[in-house]
Protein backbone atom coordinates (compact mmCIF):
# COMPACT_ATOMS: atom_id res chain seq x y z
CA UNK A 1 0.00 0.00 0.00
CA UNK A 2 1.11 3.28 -0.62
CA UNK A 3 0.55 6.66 1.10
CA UNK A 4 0.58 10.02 -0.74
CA UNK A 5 1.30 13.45 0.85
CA UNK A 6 0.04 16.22 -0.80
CA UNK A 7 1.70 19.54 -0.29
CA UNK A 8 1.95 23.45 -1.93
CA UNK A 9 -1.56 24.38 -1.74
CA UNK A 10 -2.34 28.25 -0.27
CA UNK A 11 -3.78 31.47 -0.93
CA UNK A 12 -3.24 32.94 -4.19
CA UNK A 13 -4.45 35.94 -6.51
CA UNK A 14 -6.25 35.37 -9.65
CA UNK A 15 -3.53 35.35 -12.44
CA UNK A 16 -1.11 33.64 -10.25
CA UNK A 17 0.52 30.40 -9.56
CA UNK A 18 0.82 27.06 -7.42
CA UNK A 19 2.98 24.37 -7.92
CA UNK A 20 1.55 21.02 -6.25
CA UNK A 21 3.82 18.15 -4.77
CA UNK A 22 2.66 14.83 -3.91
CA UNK A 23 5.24 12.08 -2.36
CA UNK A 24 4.43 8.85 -2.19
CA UNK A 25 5.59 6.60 0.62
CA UNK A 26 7.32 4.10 -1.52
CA UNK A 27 8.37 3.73 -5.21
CA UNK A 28 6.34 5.17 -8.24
CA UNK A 29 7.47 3.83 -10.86
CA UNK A 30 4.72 1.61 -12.08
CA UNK A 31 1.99 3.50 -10.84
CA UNK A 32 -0.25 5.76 -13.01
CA UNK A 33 -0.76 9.22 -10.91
CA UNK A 34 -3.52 11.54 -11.01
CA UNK A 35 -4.52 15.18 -9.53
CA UNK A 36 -8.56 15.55 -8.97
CA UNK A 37 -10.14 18.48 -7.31
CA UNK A 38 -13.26 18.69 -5.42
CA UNK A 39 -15.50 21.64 -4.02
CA UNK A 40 -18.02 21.76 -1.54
CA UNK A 41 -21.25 19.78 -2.65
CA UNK A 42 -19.77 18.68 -5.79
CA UNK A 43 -18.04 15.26 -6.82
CA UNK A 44 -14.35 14.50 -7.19
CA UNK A 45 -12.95 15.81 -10.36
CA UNK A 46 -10.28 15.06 -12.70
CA UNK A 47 -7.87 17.24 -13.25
CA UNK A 48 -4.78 15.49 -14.92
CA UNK A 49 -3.13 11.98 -15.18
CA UNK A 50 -0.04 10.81 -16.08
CA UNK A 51 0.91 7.42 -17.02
CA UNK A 52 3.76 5.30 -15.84
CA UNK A 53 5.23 5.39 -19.13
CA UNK A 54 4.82 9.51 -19.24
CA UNK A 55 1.52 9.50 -21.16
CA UNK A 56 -0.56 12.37 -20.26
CA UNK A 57 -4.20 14.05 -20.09
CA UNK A 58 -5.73 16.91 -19.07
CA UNK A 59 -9.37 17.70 -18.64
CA UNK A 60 -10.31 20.39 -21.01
CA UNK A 61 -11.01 23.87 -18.81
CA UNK A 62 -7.11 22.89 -17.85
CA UNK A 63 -5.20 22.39 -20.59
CA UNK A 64 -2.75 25.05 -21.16
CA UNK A 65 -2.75 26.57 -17.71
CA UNK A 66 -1.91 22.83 -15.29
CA UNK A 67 0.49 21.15 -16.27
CA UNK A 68 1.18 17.67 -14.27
CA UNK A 69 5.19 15.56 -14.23
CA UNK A 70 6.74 13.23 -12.24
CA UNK A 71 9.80 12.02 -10.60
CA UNK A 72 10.25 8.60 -10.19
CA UNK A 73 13.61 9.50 -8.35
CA UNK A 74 12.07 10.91 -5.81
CA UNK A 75 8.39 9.74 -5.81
CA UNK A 76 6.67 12.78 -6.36
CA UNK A 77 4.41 14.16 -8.98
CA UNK A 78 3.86 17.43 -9.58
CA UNK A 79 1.32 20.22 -10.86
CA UNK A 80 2.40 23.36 -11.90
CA UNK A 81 -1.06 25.54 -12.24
CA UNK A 82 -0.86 28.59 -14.09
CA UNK A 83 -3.27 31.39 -14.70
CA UNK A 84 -5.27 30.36 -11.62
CA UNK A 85 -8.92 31.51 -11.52
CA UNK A 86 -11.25 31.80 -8.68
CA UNK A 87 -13.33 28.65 -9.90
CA UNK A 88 -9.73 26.59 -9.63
CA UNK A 89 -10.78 27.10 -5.94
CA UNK A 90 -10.57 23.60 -4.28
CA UNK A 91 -9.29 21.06 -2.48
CA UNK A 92 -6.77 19.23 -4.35
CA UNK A 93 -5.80 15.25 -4.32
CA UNK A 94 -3.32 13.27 -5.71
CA UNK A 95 -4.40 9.74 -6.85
CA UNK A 96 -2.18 6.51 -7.25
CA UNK A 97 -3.48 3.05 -9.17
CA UNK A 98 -1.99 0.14 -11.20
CA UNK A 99 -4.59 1.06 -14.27
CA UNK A 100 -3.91 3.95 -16.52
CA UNK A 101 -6.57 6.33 -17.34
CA UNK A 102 -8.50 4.57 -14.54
CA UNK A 103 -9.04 6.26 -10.86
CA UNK A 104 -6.67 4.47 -8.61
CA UNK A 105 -7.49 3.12 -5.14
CA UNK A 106 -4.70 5.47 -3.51
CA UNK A 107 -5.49 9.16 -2.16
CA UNK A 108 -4.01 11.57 -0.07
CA UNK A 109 -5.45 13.58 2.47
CA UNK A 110 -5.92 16.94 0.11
CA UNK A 111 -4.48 20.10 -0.04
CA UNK A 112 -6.55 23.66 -0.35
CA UNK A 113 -5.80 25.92 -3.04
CA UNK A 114 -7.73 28.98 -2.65
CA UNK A 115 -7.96 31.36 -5.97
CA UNK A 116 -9.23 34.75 -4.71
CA UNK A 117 -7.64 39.17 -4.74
């Protein structure tokens, strides 16, 4: 099993940007990753993925600003967000599975990233 620790999320003025980290507890390296977002009252959304091999995908109202990586060196995956809005507002978790382009059974606990001047 694998735990994932989210980190980079804050306050941050429309315009600006965030770069997300998420370390995983143990190797990467054949796991698929994945950022979702969720807000109040609404259901987990997907935000990017990338593969084990590198692949990549973004959901539309993303691409362009987010852009996700990864470090198999150091078991992290990253999202660089760019040209934040105020309706990027959320809580932010990374995802882990064996299955590409398939929600994996790993999460971490979340990390806020609040888009507001």
């Amino acid at each position: 099993q694998v735990q994932l620790v989210e980190s980079g999320g804050g306050l941050v003025q429309p315009g600006g940007s965030l770069r997300l980290s998420c370390a995983a507890s143990g190797s990467i390296f054949r796991l698929n990753m994945g950022w979702y977002r969720q807000t109040p009252g609404t259901q987990r959304e997907l935000v990017a993925e990338i593969t084990s091999g590198g692949s990549t995908r973004y959901t539309n109202s993303m691409k362009g600003r987010f852009t996700i990586s990864r470090d198999n060196a150091k078991n992290t995956v990253y999202l660089q967000m760019n040209d934040l809005k105020p309706e990027d507002t959320a809580v932010y978790y990374c995802n882990a599975g064996l299955t590409a382009w398939v929600r994996g059974d790993y999460w971490g606990q979340g990390t806020q990233v609040t888009v507001s001047s």
